[in-house]
Protein backbone atom coordinates (compact mmCIF):
# COMPACT_ATOMS: atom_id res chain seq x y z
CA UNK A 1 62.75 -20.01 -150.65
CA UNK A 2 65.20 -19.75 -153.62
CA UNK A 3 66.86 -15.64 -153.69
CA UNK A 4 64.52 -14.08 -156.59
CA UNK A 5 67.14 -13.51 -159.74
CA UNK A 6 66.10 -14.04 -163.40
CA UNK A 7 68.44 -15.97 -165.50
CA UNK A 8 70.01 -12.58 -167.34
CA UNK A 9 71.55 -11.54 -164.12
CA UNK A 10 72.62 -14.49 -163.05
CA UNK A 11 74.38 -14.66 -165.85
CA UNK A 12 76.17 -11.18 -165.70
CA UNK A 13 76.99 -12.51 -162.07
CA UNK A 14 78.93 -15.21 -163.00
CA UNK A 15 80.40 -13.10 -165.80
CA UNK A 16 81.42 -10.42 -162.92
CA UNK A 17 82.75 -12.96 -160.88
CA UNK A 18 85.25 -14.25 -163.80
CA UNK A 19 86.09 -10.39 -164.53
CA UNK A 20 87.18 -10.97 -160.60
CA UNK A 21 90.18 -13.26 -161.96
CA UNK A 22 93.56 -11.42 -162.08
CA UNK A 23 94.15 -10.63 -165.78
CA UNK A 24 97.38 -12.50 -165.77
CA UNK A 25 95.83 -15.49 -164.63
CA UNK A 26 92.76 -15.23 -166.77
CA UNK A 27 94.97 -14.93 -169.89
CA UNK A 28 96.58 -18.61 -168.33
CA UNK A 29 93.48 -20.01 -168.83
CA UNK A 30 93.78 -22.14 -172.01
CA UNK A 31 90.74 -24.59 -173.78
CA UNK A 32 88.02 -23.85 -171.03
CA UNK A 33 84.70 -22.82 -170.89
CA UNK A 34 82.23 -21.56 -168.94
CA UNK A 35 78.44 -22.45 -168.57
CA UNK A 36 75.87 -21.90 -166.51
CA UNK A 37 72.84 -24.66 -165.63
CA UNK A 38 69.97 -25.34 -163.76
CA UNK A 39 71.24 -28.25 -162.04
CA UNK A 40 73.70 -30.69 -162.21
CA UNK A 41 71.35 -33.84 -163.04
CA UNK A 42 72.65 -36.30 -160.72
CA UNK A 43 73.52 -34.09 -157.75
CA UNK A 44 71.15 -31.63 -157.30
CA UNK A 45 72.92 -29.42 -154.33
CA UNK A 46 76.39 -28.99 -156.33
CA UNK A 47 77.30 -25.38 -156.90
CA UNK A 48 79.74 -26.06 -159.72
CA UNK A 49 82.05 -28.20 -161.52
CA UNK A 50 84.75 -28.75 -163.69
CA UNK A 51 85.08 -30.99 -165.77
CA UNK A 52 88.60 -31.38 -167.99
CA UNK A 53 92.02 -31.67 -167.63
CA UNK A 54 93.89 -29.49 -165.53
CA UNK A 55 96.75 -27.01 -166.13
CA UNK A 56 99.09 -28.76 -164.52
CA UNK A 57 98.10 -32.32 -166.02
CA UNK A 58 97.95 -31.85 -169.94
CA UNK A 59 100.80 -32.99 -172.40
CA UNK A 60 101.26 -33.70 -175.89
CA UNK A 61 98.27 -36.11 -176.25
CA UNK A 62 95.91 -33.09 -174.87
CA UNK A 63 96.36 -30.94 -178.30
CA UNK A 64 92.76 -30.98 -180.22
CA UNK A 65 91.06 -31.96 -177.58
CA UNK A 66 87.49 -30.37 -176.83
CA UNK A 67 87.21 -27.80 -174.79
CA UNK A 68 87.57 -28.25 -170.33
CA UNK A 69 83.92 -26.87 -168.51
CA UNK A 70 83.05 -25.08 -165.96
CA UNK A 71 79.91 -25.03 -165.10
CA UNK A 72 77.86 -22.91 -162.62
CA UNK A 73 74.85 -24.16 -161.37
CA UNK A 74 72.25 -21.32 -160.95
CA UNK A 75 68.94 -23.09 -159.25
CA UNK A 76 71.42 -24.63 -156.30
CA UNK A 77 73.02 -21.07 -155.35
CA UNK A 78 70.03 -19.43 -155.63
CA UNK A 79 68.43 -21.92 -153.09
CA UNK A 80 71.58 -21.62 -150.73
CA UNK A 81 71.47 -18.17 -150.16
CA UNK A 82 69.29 -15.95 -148.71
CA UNK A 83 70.22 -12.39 -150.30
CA UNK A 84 71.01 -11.16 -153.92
CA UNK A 85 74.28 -9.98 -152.22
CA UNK A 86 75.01 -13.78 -150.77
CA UNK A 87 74.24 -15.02 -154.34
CA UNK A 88 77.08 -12.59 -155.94
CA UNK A 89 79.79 -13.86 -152.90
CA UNK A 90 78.78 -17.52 -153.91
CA UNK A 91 79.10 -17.47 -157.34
CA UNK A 92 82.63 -15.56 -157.03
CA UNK A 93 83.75 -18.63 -154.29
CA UNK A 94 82.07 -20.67 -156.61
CA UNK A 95 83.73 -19.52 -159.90
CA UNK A 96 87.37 -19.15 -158.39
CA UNK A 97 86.97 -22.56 -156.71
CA UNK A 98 85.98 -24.13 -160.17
CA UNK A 99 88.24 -21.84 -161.81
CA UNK A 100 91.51 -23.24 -159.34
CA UNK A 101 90.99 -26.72 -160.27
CA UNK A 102 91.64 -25.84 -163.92
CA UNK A 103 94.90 -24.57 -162.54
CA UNK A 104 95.52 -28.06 -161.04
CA UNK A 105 95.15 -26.91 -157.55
CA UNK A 106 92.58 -29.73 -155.68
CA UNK A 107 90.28 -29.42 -152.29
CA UNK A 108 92.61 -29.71 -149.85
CA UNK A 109 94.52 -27.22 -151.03
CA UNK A 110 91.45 -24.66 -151.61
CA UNK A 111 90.07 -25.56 -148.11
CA UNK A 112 93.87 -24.58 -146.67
CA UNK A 113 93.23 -21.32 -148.60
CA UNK A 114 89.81 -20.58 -147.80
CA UNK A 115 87.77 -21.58 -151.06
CA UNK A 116 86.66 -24.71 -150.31
């Protein structure tokens, strides 16, 4: 049974869980957003994803281009967790993961650190 949490907080979870991000890294971040979904519509279980071009990737043919995402997938966490406090750990693992591979770093690396 999915952790009871209406979509307002989940939202100021996520939103917490960026305000977790060191400031100096946060002000790194450059053409990225954040969302929040249900689902992800082909795989149901994911927690998040981003979607874009990394950090540590983009050149001179990146400039203009639309914004990177990151989204957070609210119906999956809720449905892997089994307390409102195991929701707000998630979506912090879940948020720096996502947030990481905008900074280039990939799974391997996270799972050596911890964040896979």
């Amino acid at each position: 049974m999915p952790v009871p949490m209406d979509r307002q907080r989940f939202d100021e979870v996520v939103s917490e869980a960026l305000d977790l991000i060191p400031p100096e890294l946060a002000a790194a971040m450059d053409n990225v957003v954040v969302l929040v979904a249900d689902r992800h519509p082909q795989d149901g279980d994911l927690l998040g994803l981003y979607e874009g071009v990394a950090l540590t990737e983009r050149d001179s043919d990146y400039s203009g281009s639309l914004p990177d995402a990151i989204t957070i997938y609210r119906d999956p966490l809720l449905e892997t967790c089994d307390s409102t406090e195991e929701v707000v750990d998630q979506v912090a693992i879940t948020v720096i993961h996502e947030v990481a591979h905008h900074f280039g770093i990939d799974d391997d690396r996270l799972d050596q650190l911890g964040w896979a």
